[in-house]
Protein backbone atom coordinates (compact mmCIF):
# COMPACT_ATOMS: atom_id res chain seq x y z
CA UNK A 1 91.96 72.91 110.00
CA UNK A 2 90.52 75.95 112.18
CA UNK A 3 92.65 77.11 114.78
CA UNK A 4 91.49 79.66 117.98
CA UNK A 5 94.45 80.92 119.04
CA UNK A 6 95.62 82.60 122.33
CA UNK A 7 97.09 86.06 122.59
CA UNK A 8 100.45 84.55 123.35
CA UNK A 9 100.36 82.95 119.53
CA UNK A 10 99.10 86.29 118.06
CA UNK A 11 102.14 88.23 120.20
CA UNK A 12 104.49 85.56 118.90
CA UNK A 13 103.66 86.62 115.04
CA UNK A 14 103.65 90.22 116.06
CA UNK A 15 107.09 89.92 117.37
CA UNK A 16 108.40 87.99 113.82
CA UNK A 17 106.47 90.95 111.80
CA UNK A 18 108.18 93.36 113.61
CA UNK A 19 111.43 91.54 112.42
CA UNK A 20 110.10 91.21 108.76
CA UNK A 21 109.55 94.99 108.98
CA UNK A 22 112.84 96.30 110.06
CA UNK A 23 114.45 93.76 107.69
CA UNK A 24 112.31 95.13 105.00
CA UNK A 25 113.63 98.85 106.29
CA UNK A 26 117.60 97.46 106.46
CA UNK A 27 117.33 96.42 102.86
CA UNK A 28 115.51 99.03 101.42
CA UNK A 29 118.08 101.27 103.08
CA UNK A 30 121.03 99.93 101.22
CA UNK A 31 119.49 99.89 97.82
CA UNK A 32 118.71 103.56 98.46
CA UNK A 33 121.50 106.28 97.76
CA UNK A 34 120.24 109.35 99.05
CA UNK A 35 121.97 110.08 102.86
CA UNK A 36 118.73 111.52 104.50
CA UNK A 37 116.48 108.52 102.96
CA UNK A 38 118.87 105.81 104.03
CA UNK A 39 119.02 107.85 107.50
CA UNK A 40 115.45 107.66 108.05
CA UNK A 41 115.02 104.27 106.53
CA UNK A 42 117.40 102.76 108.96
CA UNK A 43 115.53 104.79 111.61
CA UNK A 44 112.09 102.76 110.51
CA UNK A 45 113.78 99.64 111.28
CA UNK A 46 115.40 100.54 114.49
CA UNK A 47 111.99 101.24 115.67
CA UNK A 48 110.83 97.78 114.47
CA UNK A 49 113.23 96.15 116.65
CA UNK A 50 111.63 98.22 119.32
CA UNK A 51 108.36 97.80 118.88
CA UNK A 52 109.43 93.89 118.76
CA UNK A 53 110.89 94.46 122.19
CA UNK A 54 107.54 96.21 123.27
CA UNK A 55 105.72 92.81 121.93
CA UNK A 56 108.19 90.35 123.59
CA UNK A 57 107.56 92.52 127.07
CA UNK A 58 103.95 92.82 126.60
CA UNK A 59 103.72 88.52 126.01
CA UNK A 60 105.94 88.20 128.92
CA UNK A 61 103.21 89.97 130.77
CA UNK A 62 100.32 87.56 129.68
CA UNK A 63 98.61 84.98 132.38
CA UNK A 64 98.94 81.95 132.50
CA UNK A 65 95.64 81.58 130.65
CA UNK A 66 95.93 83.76 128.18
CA UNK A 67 98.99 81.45 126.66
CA UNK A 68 96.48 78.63 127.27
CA UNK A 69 96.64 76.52 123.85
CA UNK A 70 93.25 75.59 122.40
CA UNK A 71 94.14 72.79 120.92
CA UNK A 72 96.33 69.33 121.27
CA UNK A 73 99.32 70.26 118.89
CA UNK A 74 102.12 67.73 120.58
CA UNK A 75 103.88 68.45 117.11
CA UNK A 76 103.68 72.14 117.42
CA UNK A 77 101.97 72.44 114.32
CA UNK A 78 99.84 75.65 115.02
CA UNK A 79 103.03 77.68 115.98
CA UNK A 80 104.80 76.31 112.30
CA UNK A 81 101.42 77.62 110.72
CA UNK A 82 101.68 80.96 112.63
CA UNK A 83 105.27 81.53 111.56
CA UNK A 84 104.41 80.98 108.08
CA UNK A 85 101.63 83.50 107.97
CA UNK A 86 103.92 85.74 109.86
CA UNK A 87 106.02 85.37 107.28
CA UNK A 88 104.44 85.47 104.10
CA UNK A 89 101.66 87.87 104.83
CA UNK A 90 103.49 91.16 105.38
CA UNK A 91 106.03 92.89 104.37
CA UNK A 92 107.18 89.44 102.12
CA UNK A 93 109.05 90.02 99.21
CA UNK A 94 107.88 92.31 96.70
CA UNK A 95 108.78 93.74 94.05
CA UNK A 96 109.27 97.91 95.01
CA UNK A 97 111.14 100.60 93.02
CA UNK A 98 113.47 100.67 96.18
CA UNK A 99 115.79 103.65 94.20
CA UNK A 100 112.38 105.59 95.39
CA UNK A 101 111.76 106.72 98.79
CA UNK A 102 108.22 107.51 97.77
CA UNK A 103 107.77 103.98 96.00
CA UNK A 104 109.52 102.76 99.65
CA UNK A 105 107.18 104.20 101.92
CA UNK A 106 103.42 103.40 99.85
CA UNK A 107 104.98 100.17 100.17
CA UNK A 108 105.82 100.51 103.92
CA UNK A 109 102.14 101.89 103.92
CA UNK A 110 100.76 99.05 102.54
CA UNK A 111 102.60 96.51 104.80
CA UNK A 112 101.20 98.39 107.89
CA UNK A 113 97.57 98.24 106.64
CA UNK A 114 97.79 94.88 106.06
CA UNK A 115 99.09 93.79 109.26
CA UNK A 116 95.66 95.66 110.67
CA UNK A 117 93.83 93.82 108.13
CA UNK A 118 95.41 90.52 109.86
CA UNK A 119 95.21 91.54 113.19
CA UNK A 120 92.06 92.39 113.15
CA UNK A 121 90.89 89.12 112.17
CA UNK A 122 93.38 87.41 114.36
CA UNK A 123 91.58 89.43 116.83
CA UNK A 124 88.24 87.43 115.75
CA UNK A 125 89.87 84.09 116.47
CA UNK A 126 90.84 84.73 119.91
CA UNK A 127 88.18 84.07 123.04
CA UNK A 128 87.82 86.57 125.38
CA UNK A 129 89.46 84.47 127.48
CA UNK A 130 92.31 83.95 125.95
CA UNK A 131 93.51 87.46 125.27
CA UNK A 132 91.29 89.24 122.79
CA UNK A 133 91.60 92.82 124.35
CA UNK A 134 95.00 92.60 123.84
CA UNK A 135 95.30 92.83 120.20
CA UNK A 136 93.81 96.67 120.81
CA UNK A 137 97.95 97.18 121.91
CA UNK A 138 99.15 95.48 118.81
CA UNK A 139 96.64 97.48 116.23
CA UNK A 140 97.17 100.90 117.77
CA UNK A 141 100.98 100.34 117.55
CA UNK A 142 100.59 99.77 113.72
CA UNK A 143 98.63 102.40 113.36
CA UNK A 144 100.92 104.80 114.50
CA UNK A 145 103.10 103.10 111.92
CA UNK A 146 101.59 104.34 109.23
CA UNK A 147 100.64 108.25 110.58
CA UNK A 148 104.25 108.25 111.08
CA UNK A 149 105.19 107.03 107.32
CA UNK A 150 101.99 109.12 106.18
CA UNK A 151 103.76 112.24 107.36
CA UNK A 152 107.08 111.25 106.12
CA UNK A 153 105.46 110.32 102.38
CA UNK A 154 103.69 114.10 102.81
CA UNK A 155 106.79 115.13 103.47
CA UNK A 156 108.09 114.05 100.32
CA UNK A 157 105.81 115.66 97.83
């Protein structure tokens, strides 16, 4: 079944990634012994939740059109399929040498690029009308995921 979503679905998965993420960041954190990495690792996901928040305000913001479903779903089907993707496409289980804070963060890394990957081709399946240009918010904020966890992985070595 092919779906075009709306900005408000695509906000909706941003907001459970950013979850994902800072529960990937909370667990990694208390497999890891050393104070400073668990420190910064717990840092990572306390800027999830805000970057979450930043999501769930910028959705709030949408029009009326731009939440617009494109399709009859009376069963709420296309959200279901959303979550799941949401879910299983970043930042899903993995195995990760989490007594590593170098291991951590390439993985981190990865997640990030990933969730580009996905939002830029979420960003193919929205109509203009419906919200496209706002995906340019959600990518940017990823990237500055990973310069951030770039530097820290430089920092490292």
């Amino acid at each position: 079944m092919a779906y075009n979503f709306n900005a408000d679905d695509v906000f909706e998965m941003a907001e459970q990634l950013e979850r994902n993420g800072a529960a990937f960041y909370k667990t990694a954190a208390e497999k890891i012994s050393a104070p400073e990495a668990k420190k910064l690792l717990l840092k990572l996901a306390e800027m999830e939740v805000g970057h979450e928040k930043i999501f769930a305000a910028l959705r709030a913001e949408l029009s009326v059109q731009e939440k617009t479903s494109t399709i009859f779903d009376p069963q709420g089907e296309a959200a279901l399929y959303l979550r799941a993707l949401a879910d299983t496409r970043v930042f899903f289980e993995k195995k990760i040498d989490s007594s590593s804070m170098k291991e951590i963060l390439k993985a981190a890394i990865e997640a990030e690029k990933d969730s580009i990957v996905f939002y830029l081709g979420m960003k193919d399946a929205i109509p203009e009308k419906l919200g496209k240009n706002r995906m340019d918010t959600i990518i940017r904020e990823e990237m500055g995921h990973i310069r951030l966890l770039g530097k820290e992985l430089l920092a490292l070595k």
